[in-house]
PDB file of N, CA and C in Angstrom:
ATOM      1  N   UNK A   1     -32.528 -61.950 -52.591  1.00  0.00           N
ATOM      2  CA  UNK A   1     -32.981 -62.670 -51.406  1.00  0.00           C
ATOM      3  C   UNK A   1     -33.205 -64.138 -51.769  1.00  0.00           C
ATOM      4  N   UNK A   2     -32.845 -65.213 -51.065  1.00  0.00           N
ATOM      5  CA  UNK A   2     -33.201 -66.696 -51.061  1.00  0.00           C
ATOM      6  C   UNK A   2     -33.630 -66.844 -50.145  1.00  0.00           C
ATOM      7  N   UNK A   3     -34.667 -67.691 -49.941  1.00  0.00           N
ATOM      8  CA  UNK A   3     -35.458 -68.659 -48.689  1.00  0.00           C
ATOM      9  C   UNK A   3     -34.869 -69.613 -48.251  1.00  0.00           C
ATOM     10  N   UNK A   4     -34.477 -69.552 -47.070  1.00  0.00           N
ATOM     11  CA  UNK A   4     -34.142 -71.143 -46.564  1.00  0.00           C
ATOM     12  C   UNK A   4     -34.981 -71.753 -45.660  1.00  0.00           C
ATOM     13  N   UNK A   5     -34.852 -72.442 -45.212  1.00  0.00           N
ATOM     14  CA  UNK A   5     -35.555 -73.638 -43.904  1.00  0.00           C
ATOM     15  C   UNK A   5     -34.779 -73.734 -42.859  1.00  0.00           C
ATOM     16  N   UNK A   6     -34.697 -72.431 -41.773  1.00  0.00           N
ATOM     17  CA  UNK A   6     -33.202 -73.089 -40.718  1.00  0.00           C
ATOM     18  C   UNK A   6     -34.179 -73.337 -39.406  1.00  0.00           C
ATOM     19  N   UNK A   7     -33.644 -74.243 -38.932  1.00  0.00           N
ATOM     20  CA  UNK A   7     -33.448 -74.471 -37.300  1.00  0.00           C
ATOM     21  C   UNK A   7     -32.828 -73.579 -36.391  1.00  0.00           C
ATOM     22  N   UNK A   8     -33.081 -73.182 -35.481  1.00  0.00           N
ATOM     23  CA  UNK A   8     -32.296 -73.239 -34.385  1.00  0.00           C
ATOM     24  C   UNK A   8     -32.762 -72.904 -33.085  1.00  0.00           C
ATOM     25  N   UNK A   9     -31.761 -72.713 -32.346  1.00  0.00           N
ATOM     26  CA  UNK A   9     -32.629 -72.304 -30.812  1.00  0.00           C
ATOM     27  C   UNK A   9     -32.336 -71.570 -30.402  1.00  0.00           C
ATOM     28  N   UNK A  10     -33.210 -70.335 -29.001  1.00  0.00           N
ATOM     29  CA  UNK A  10     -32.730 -69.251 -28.561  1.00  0.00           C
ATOM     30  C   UNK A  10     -32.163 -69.082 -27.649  1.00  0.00           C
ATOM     31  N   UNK A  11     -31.685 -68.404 -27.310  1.00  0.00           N
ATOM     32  CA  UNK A  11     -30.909 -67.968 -26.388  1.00  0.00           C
ATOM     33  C   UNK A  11     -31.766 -67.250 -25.538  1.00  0.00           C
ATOM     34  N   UNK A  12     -32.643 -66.876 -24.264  1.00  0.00           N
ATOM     35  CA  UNK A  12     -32.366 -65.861 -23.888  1.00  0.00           C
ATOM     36  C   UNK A  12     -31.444 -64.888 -23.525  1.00  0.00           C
ATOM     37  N   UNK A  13     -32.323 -63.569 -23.327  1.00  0.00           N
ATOM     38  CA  UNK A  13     -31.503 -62.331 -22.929  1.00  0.00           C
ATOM     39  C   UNK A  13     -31.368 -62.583 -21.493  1.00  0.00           C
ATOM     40  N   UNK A  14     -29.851 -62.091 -21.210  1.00  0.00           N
ATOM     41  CA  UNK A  14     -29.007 -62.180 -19.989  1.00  0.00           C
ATOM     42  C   UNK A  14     -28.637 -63.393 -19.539  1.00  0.00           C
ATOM     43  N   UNK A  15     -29.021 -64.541 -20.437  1.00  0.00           N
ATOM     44  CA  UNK A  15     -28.249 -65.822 -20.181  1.00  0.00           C
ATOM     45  C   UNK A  15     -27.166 -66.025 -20.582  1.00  0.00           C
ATOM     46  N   UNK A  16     -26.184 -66.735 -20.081  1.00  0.00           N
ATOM     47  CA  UNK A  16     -24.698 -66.941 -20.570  1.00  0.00           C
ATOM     48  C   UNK A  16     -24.633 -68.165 -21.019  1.00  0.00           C
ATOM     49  N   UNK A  17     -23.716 -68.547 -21.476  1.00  0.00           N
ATOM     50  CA  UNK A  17     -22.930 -70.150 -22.082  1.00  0.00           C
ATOM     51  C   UNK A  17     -23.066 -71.244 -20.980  1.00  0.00           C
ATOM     52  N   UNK A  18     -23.022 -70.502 -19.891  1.00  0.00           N
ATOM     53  CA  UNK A  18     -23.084 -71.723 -18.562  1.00  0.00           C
ATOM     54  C   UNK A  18     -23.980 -71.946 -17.644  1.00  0.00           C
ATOM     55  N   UNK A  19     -24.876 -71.329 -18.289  1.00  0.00           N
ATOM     56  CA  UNK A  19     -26.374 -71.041 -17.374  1.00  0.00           C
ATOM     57  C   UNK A  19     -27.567 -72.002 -18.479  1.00  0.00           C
ATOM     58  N   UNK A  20     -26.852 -72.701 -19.190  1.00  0.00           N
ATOM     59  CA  UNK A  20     -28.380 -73.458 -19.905  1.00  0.00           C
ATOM     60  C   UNK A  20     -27.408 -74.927 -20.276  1.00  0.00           C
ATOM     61  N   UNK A  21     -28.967 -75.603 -20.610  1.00  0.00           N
ATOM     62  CA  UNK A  21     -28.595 -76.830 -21.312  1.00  0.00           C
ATOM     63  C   UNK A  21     -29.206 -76.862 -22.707  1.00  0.00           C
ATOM     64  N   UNK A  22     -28.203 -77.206 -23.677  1.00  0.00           N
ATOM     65  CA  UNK A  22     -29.010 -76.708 -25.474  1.00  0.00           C
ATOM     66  C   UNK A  22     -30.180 -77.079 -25.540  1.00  0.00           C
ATOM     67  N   UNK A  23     -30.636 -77.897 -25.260  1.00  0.00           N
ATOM     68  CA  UNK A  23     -31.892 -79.085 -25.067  1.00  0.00           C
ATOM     69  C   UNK A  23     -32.935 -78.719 -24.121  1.00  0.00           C
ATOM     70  N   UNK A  24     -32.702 -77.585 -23.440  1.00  0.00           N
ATOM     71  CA  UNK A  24     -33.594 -76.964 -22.677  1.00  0.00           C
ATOM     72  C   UNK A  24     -33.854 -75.294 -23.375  1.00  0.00           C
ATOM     73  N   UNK A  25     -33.156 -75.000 -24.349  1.00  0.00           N
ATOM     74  CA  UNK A  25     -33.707 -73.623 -25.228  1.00  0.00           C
ATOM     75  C   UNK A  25     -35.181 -74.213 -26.382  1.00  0.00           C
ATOM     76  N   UNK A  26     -35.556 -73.250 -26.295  1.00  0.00           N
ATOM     77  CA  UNK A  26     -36.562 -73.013 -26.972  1.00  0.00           C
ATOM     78  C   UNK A  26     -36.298 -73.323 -28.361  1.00  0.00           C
ATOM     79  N   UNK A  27     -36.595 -74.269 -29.769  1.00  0.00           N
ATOM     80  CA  UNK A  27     -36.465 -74.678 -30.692  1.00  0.00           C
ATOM     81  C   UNK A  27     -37.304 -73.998 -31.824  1.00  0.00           C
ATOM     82  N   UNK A  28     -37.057 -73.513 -32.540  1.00  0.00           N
ATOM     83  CA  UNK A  28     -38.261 -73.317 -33.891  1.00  0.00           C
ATOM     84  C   UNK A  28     -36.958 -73.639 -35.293  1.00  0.00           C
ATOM     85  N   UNK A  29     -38.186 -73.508 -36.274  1.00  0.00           N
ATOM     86  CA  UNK A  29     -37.976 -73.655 -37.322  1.00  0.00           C
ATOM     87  C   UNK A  29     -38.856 -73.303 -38.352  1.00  0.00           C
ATOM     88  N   UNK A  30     -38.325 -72.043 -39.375  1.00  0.00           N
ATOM     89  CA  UNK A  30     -38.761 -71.590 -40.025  1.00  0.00           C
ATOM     90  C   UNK A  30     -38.261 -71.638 -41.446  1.00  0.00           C
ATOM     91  N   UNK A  31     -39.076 -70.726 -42.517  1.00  0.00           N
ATOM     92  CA  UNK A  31     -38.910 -70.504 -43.956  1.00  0.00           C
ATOM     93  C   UNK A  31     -38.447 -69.114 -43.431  1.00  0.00           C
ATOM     94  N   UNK A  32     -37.818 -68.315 -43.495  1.00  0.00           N
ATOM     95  CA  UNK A  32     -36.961 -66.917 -43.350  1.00  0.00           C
ATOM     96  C   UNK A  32     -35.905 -66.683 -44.883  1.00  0.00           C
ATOM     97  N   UNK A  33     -35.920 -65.276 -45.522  1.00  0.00           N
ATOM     98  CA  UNK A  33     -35.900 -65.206 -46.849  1.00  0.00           C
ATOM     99  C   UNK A  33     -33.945 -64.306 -45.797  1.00  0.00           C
ATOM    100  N   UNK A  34     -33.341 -64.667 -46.055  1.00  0.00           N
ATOM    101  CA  UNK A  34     -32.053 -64.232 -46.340  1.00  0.00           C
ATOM    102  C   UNK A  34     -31.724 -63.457 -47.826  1.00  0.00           C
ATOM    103  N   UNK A  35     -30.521 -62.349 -47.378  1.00  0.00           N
ATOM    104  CA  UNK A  35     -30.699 -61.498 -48.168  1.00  0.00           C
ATOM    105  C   UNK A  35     -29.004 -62.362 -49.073  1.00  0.00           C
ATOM    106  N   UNK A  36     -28.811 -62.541 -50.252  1.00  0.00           N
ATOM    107  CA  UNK A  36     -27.911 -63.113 -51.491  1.00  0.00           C
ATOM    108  C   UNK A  36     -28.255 -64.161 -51.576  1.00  0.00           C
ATOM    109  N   UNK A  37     -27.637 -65.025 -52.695  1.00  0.00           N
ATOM    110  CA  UNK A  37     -27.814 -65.924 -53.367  1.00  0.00           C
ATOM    111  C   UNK A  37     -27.306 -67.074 -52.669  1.00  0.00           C
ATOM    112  N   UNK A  38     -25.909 -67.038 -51.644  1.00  0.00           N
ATOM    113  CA  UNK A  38     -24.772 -67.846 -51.324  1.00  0.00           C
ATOM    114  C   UNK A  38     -24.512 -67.432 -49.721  1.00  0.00           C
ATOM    115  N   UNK A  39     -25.825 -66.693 -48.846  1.00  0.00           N
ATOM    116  CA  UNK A  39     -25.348 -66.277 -47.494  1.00  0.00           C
ATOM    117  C   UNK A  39     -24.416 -66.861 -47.057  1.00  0.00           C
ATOM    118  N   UNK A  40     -23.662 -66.421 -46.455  1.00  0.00           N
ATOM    119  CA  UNK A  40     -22.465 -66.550 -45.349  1.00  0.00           C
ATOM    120  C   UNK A  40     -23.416 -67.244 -44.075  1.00  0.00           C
ATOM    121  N   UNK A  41     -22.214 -68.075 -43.390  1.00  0.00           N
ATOM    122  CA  UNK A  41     -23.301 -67.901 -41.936  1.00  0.00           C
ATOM    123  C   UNK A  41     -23.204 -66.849 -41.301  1.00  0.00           C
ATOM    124  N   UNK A  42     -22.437 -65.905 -41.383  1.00  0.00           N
ATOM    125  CA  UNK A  42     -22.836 -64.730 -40.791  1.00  0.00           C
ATOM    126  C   UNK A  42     -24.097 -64.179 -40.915  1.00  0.00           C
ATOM    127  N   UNK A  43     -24.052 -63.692 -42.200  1.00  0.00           N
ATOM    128  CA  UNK A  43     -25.549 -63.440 -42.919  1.00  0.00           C
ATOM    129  C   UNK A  43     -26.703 -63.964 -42.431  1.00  0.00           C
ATOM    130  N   UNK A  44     -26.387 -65.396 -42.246  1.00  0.00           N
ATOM    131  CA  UNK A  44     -27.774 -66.213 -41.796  1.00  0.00           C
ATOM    132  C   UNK A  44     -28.040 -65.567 -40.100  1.00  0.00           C
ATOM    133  N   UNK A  45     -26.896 -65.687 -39.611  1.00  0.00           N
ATOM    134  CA  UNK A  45     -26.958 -65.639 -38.047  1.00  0.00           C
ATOM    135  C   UNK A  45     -27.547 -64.327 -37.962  1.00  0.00           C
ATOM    136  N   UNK A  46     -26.747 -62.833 -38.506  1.00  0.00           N
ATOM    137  CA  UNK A  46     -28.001 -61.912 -38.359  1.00  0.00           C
ATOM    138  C   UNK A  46     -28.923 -61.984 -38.657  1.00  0.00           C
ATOM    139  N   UNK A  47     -29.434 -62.532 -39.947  1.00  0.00           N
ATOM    140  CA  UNK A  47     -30.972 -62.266 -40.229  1.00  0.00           C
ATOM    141  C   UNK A  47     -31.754 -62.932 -38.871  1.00  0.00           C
ATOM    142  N   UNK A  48     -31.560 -64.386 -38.932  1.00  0.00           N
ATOM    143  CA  UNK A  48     -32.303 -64.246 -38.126  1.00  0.00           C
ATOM    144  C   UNK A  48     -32.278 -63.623 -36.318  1.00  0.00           C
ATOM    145  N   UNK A  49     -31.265 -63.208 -36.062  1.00  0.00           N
ATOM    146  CA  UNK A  49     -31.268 -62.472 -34.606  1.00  0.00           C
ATOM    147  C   UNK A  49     -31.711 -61.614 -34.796  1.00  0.00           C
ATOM    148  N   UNK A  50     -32.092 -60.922 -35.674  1.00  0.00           N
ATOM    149  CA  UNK A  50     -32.922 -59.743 -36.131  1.00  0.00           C
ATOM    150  C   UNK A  50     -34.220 -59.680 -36.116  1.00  0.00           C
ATOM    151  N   UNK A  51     -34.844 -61.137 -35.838  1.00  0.00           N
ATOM    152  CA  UNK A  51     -36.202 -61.491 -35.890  1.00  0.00           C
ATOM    153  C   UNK A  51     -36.474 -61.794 -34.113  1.00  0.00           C
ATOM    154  N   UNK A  52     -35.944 -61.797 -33.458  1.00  0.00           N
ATOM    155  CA  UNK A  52     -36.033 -62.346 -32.273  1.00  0.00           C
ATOM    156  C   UNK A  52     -35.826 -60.805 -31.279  1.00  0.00           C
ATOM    157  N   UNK A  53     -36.202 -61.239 -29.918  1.00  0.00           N
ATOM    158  CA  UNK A  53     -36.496 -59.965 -28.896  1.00  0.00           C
ATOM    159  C   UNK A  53     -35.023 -58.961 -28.957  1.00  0.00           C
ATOM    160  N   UNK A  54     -34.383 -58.252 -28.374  1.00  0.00           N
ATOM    161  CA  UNK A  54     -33.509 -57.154 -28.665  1.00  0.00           C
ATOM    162  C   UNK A  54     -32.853 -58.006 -27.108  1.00  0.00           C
ATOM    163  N   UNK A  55     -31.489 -58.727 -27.413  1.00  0.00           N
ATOM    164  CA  UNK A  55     -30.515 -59.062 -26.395  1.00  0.00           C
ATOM    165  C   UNK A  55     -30.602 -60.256 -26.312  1.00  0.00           C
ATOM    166  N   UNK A  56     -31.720 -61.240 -27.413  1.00  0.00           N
ATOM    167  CA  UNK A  56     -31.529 -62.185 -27.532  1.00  0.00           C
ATOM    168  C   UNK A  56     -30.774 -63.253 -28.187  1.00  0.00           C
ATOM    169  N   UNK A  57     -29.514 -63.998 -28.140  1.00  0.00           N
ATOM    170  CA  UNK A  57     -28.579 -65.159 -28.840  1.00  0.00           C
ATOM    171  C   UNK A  57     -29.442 -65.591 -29.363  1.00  0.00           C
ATOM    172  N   UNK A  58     -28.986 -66.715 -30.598  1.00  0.00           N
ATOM    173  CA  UNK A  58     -29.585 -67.059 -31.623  1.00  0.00           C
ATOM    174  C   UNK A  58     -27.987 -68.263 -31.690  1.00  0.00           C
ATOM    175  N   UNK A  59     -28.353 -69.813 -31.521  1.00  0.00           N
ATOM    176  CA  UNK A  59     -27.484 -70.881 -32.187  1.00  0.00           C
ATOM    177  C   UNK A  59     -28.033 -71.160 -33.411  1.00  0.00           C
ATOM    178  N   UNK A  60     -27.450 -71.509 -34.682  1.00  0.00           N
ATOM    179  CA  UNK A  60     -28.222 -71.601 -35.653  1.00  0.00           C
ATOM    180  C   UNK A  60     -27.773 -73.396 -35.553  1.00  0.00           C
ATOM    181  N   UNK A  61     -28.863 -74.270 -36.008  1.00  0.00           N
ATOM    182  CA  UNK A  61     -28.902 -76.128 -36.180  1.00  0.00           C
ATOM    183  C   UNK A  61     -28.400 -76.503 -37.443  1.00  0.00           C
ATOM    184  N   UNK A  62     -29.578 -75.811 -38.619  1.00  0.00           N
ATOM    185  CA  UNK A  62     -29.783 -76.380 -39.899  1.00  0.00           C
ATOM    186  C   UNK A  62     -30.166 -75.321 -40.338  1.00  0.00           C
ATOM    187  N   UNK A  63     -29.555 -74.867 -42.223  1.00  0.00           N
ATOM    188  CA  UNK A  63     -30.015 -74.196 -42.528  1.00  0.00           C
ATOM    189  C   UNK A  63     -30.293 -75.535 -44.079  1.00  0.00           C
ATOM    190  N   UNK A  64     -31.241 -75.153 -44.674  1.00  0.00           N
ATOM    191  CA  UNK A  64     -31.850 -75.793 -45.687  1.00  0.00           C
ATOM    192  C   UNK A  64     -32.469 -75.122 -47.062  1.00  0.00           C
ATOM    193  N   UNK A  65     -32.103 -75.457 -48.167  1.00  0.00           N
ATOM    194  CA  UNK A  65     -33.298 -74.738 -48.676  1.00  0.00           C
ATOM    195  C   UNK A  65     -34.435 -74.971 -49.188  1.00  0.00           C
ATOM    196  N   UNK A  66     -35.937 -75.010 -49.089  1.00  0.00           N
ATOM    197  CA  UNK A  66     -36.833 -75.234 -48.815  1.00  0.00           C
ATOM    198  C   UNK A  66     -36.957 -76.553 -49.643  1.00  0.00           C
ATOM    199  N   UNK A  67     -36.836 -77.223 -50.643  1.00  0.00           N
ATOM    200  CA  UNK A  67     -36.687 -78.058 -51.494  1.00  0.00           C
ATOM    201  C   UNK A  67     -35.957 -79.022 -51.665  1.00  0.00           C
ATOM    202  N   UNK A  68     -35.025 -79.107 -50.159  1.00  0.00           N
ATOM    203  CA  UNK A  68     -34.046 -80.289 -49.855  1.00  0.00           C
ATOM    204  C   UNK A  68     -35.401 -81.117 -48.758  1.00  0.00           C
ATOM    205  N   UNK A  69     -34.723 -82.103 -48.887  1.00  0.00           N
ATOM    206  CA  UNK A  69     -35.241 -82.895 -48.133  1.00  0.00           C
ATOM    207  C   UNK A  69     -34.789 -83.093 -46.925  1.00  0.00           C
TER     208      UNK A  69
END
């Protein structure tokens, strides 16, 4: 497992691609421990949709690791 620092914003559930403005989703940013050394963005993108409500999208911003600036 490695820690990173990602951004991103959510999606709600049952919203589509043409029903929002990016800048109007909900923003966080966390320390979230991803599972290998070298995640994929795949990897990243499940872990964290895995943390969020059940039918909720997930754009990922920035992923970081805790010690970048």
């Amino acid at each position: 497992m490695s820690e990173y620092k990602i951004r991103y914003s959510i999606i709600p559930p049952g919203i589509g691609p043409d029903d929002y403005e990016p800048g109007d989703l909900e923003q966080r940013e966390e320390l979230i421990e991803v599972p290998g050394e070298s995640p994929s963005v795949a990897t990243i993108h499940a872990t964290v949709k895995a943390l969020l409500p059940s039918g909720s999208g997930v754009a990922i911003l920035t992923v970081r690791r805790p010690d970048e600036v």
